[in-house]
Structure formats: C-alpha cells, structure tokens
N, C-alpha and C. Protein backbone atom coordinates (compact mmCIF):
# COMPACT_ATOMS: atom_id res chain seq x y z
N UNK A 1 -137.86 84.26 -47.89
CA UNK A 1 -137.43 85.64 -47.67
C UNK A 1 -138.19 86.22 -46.49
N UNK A 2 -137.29 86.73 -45.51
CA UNK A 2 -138.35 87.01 -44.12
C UNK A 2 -139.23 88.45 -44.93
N UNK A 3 -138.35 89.53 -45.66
CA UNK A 3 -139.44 90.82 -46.06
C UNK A 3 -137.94 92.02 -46.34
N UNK A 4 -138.70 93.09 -46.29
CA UNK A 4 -137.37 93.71 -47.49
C UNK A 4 -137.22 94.99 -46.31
N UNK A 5 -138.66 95.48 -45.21
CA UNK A 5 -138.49 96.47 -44.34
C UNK A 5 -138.52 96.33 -42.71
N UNK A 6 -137.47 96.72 -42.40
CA UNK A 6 -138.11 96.69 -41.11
C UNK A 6 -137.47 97.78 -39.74
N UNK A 7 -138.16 98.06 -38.90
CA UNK A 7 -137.47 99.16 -37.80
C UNK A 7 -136.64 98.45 -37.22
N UNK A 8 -135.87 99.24 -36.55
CA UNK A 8 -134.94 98.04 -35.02
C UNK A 8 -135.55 98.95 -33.94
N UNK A 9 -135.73 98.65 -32.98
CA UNK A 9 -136.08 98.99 -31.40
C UNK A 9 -135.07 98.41 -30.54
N UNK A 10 -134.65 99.18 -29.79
CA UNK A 10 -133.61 98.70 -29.01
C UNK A 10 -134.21 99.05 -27.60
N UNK A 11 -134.64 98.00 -26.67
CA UNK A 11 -134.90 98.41 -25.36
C UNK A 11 -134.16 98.89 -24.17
N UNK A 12 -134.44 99.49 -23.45
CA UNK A 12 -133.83 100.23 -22.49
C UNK A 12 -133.48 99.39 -21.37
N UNK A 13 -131.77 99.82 -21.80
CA UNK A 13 -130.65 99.04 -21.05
C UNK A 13 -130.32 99.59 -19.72
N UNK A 14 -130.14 98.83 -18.84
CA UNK A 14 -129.94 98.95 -17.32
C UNK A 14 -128.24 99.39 -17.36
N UNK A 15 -127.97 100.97 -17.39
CA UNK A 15 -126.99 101.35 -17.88
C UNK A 15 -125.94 101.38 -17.03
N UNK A 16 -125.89 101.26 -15.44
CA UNK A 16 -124.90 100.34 -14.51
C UNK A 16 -123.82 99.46 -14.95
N UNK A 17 -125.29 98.38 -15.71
CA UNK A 17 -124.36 97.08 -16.15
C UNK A 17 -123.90 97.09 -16.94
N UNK A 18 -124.00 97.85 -18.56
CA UNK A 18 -124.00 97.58 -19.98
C UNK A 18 -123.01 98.46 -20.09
N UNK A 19 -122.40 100.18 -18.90
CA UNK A 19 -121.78 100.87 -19.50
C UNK A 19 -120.11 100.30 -18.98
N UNK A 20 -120.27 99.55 -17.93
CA UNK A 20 -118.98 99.29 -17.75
C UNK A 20 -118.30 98.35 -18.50
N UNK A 21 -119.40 97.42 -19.37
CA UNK A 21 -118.19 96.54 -20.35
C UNK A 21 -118.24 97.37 -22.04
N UNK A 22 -118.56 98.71 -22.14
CA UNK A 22 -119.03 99.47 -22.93
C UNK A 22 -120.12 99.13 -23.80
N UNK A 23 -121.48 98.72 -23.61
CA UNK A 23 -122.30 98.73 -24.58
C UNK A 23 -122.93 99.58 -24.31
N UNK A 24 -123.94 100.16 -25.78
CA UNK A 24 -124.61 101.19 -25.46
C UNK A 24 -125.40 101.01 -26.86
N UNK A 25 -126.65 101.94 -26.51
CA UNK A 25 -127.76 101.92 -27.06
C UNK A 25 -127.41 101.79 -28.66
N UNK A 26 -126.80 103.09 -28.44
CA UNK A 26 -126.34 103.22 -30.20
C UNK A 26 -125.16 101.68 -30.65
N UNK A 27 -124.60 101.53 -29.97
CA UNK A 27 -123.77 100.47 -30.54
C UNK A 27 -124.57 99.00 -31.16
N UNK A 28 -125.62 98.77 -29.88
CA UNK A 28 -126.69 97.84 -30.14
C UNK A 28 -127.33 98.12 -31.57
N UNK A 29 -127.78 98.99 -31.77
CA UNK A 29 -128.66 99.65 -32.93
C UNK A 29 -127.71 99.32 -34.31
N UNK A 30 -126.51 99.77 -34.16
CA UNK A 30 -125.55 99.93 -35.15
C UNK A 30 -125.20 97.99 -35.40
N UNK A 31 -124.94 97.76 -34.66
CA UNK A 31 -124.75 96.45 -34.87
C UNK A 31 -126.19 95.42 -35.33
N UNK A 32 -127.30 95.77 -34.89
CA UNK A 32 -128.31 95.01 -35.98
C UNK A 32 -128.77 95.36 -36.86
N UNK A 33 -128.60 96.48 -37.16
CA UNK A 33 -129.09 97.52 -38.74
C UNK A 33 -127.89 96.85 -39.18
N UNK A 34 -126.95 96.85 -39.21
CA UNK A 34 -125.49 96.53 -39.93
C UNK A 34 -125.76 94.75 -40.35
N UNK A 35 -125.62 94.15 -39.53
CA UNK A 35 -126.54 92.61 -39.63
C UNK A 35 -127.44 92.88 -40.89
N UNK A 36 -128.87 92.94 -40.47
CA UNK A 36 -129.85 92.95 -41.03
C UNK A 36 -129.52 93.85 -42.72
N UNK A 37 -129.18 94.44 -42.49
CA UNK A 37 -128.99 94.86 -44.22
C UNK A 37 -127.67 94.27 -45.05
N UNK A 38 -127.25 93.33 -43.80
CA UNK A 38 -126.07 92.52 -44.54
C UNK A 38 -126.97 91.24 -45.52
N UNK A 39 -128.10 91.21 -44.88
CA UNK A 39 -129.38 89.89 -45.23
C UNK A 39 -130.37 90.61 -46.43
N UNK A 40 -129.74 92.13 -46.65
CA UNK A 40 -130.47 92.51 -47.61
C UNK A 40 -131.81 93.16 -47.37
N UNK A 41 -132.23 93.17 -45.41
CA UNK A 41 -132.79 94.02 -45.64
C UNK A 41 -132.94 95.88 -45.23
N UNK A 42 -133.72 96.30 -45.46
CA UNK A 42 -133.86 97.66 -45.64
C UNK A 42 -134.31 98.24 -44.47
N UNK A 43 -133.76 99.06 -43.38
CA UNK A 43 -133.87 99.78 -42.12
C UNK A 43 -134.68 100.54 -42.39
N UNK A 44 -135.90 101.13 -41.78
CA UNK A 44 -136.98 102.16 -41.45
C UNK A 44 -136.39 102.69 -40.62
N UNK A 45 -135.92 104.41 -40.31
CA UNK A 45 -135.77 104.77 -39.22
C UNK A 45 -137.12 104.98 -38.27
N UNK A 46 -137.26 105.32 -37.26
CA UNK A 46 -138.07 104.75 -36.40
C UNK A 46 -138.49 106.64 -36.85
N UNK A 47 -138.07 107.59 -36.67
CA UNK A 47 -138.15 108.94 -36.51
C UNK A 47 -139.00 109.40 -38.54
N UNK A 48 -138.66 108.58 -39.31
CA UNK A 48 -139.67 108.69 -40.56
C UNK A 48 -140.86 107.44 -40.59
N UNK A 49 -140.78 106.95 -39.30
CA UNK A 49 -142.02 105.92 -39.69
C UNK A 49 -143.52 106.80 -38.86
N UNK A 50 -144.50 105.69 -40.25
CA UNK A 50 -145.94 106.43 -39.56
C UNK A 50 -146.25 105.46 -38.59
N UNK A 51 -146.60 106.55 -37.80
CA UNK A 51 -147.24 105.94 -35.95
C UNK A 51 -149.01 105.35 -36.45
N UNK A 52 -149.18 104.58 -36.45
CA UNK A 52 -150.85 104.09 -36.89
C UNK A 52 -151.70 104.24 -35.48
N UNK A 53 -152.70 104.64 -35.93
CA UNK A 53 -153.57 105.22 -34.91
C UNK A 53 -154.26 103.49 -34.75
N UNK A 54 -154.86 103.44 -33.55
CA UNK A 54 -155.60 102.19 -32.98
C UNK A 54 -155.98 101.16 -34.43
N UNK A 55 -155.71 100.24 -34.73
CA UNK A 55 -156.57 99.22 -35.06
C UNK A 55 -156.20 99.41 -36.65
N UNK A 56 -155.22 100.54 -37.01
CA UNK A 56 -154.65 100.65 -38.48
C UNK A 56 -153.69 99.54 -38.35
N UNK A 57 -153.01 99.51 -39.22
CA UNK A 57 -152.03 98.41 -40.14
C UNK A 57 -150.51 99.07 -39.39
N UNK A 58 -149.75 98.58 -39.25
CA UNK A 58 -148.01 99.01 -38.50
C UNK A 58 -147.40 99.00 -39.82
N UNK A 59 -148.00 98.67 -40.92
CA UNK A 59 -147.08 98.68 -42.23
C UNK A 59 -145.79 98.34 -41.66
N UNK A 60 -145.20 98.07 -41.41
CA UNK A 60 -143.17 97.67 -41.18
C UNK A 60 -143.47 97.01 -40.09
N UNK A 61 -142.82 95.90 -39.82
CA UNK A 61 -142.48 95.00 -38.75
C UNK A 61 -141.36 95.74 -37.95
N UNK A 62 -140.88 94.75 -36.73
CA UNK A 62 -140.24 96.22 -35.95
C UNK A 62 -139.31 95.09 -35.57
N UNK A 63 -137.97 95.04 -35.28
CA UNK A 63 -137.30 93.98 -34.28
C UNK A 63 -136.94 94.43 -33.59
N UNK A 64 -137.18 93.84 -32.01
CA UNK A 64 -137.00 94.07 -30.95
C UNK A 64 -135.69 93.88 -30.02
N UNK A 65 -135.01 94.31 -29.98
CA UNK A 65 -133.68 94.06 -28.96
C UNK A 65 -133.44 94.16 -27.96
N UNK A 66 -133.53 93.10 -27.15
CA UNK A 66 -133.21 93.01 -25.49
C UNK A 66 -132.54 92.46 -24.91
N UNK A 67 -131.55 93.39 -24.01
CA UNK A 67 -129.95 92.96 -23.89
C UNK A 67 -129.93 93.41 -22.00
N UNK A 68 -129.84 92.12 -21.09
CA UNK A 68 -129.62 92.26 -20.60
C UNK A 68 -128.18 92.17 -19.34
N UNK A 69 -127.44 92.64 -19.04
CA UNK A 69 -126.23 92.25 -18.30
C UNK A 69 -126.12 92.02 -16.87
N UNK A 70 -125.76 90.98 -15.97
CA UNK A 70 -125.76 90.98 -14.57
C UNK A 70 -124.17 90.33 -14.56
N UNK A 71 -123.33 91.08 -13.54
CA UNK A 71 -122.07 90.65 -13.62
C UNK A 71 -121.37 90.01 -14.81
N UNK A 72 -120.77 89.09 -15.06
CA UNK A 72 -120.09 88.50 -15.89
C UNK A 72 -121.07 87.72 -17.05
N UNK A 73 -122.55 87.99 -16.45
CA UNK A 73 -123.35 87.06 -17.42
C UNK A 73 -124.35 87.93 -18.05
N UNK A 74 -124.83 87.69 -19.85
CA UNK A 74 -125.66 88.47 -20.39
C UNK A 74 -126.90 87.67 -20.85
N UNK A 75 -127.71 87.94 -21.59
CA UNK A 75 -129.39 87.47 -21.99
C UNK A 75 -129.58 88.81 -23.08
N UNK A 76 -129.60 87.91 -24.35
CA UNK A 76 -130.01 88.58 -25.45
C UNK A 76 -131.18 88.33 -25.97
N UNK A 77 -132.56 89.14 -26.08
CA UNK A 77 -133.74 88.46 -26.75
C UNK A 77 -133.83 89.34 -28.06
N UNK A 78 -134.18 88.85 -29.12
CA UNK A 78 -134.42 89.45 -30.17
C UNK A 78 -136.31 88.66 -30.72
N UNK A 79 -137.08 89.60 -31.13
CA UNK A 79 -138.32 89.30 -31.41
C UNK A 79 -138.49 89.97 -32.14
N UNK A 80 -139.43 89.56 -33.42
CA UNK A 80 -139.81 90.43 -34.86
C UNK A 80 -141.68 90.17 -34.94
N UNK A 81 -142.02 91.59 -34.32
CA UNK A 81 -143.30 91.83 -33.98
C UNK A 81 -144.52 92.55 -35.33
N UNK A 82 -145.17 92.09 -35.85
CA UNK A 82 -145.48 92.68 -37.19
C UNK A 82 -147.21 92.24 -36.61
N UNK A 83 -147.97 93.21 -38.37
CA UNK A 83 -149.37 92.72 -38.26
C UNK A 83 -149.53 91.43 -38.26
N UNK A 84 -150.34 91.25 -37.67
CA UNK A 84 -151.18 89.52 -37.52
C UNK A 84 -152.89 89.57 -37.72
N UNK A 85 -153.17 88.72 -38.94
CA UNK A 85 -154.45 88.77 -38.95
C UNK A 85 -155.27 87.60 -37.47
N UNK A 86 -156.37 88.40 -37.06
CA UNK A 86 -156.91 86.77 -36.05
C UNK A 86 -158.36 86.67 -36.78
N UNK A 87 -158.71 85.72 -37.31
CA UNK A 87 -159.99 85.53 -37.93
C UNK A 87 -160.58 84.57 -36.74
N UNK A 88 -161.75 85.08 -36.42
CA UNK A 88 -163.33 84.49 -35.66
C UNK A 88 -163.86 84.26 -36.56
N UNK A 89 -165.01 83.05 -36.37
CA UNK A 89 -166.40 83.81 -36.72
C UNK A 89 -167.21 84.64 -37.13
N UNK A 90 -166.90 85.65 -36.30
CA UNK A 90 -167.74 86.81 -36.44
C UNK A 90 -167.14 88.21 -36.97
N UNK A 91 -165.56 88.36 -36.89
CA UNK A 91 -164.82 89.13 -37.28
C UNK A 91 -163.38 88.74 -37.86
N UNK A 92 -162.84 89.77 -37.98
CA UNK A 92 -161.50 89.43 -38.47
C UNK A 92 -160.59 90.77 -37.73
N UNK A 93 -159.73 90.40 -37.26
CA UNK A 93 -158.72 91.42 -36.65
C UNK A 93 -157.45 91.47 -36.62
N UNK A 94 -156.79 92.98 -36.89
CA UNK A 94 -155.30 93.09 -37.25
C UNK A 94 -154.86 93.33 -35.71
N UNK A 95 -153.84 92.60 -35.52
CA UNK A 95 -152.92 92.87 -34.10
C UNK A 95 -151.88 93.00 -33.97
N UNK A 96 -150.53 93.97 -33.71
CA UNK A 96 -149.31 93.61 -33.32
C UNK A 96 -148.45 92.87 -32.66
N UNK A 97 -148.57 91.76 -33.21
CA UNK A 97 -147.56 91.00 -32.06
C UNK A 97 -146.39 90.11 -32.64
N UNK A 98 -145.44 89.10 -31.64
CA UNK A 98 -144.51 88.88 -31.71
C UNK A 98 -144.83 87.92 -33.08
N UNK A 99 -144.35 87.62 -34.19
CA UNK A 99 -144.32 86.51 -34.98
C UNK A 99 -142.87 85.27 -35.10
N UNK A 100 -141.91 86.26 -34.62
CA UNK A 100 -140.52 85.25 -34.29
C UNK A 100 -139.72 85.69 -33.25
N UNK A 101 -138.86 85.12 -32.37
CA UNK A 101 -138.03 85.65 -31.37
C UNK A 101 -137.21 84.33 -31.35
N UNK A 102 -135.69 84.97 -30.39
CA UNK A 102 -134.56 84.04 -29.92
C UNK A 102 -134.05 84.37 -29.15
N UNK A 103 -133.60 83.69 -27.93
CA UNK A 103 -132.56 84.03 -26.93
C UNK A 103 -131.65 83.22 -26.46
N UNK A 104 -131.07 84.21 -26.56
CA UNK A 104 -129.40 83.79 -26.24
C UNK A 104 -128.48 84.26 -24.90
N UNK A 105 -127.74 83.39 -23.93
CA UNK A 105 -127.85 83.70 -23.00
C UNK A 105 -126.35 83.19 -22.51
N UNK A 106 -125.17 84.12 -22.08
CA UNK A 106 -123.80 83.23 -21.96
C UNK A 106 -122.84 84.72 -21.20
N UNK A 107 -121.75 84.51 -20.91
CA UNK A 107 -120.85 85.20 -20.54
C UNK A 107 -120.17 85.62 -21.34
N UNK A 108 -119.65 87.32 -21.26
CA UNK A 108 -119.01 88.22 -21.95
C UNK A 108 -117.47 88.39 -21.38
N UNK A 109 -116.93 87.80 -20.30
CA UNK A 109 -115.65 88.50 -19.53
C UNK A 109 -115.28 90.04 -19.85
N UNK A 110 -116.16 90.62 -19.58
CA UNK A 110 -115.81 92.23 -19.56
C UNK A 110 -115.59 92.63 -20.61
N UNK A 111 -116.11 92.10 -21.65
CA UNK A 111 -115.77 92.18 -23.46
C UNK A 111 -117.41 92.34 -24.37
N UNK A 112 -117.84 93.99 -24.57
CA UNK A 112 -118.86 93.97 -25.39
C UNK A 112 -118.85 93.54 -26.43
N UNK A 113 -117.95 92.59 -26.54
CA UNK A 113 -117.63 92.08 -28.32
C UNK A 113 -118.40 90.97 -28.04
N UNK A 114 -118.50 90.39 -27.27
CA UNK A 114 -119.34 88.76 -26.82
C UNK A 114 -120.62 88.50 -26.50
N UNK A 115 -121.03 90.01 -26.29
CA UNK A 115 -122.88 89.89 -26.71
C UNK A 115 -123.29 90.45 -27.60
C-alpha cells in the first residue's frame, strides 16, 4: 500500500505551449486527484495543509506533476516527495525528498487527451 494521504502539486506550465492543445493547471490537478483516489487514496488540499517550519515533519507526502510541451512533443514527470529519515553516526535527520518518480515522454497531435 503506497499510504492513504497525499497533496498533488502541479508545476508551472509554460502556458504558450500547454494552452493551445488545451491543458491547464486545473485540468492537470483534476485528472491526478481523480487517478489517485481511484487507488483509494485521500487528497490533502494544499490550502488546509500545515506548512512545517524548518526541520519539522511534512506529515503528507506531496506528488509532484511536471508536464512539459514543445510542438507536437510532451514530457511528463511525476515524483512522490515525503519525509526521509538519514541516520549518521552522530545524528539522525528528517529531509524532504523525492522517494519515487516516472517519466513519460511521447506525442500528443494537438490532443490534451494524450498527455
């Protein structure tokens, strides 16, 4: 079971390229919240989550969405960034970073249905 919470982040699309085969921020968003709770799990909106001050816990993992378009060709990265313990020696430390990602990378013919 990957976990039961998590945010979506959708990164900021180069809106030239993405608005002429119509994608858009919200559509992106709508389409992996829609996914992801098809898998059962549970969306955090980003606007009720707590912001953790330096070196606290992110409590919720976050997935990352990055969608890029150049002419006829797109690049999708998706990454699921959560706490990570790093144990030393001498300490032990919580960090945010990537724990899984995928990309995917192919042609849309002028059809936001294909990325």
């Amino acid at each position: 079971e990957i976990g039961s919470k998590f945010e979506v982040a959708i990164e900021e699309l180069r809106k030239e390229n993405v608005e002429k085969i119509g994608l858009t921020e919200e559509r992106l968003r709508t389409i992996a919240e829609l996914r992801l709770r098809k898998e059962g799990i549970t969306i955090v909106d980003e606007k009720n989550r707590k912001i953790p001050a330096e070196g606290e816990s992110h409590e919720i993992p976050v997935v990352y969405v990055n969608v890029v378009v150049v002419g006829l060709a797109y690049n999708i990265d998706l990454m699921i960034c959560e706490d990570v313990v790093l144990k030393r020696p001498s300490s032990v430390t919580w960090i945010f970073a990537p724990t899984w990602g995928k990309s995917i990378t192919g042609t849309h013919g002028g059809d936001s249905d294909f990325t």
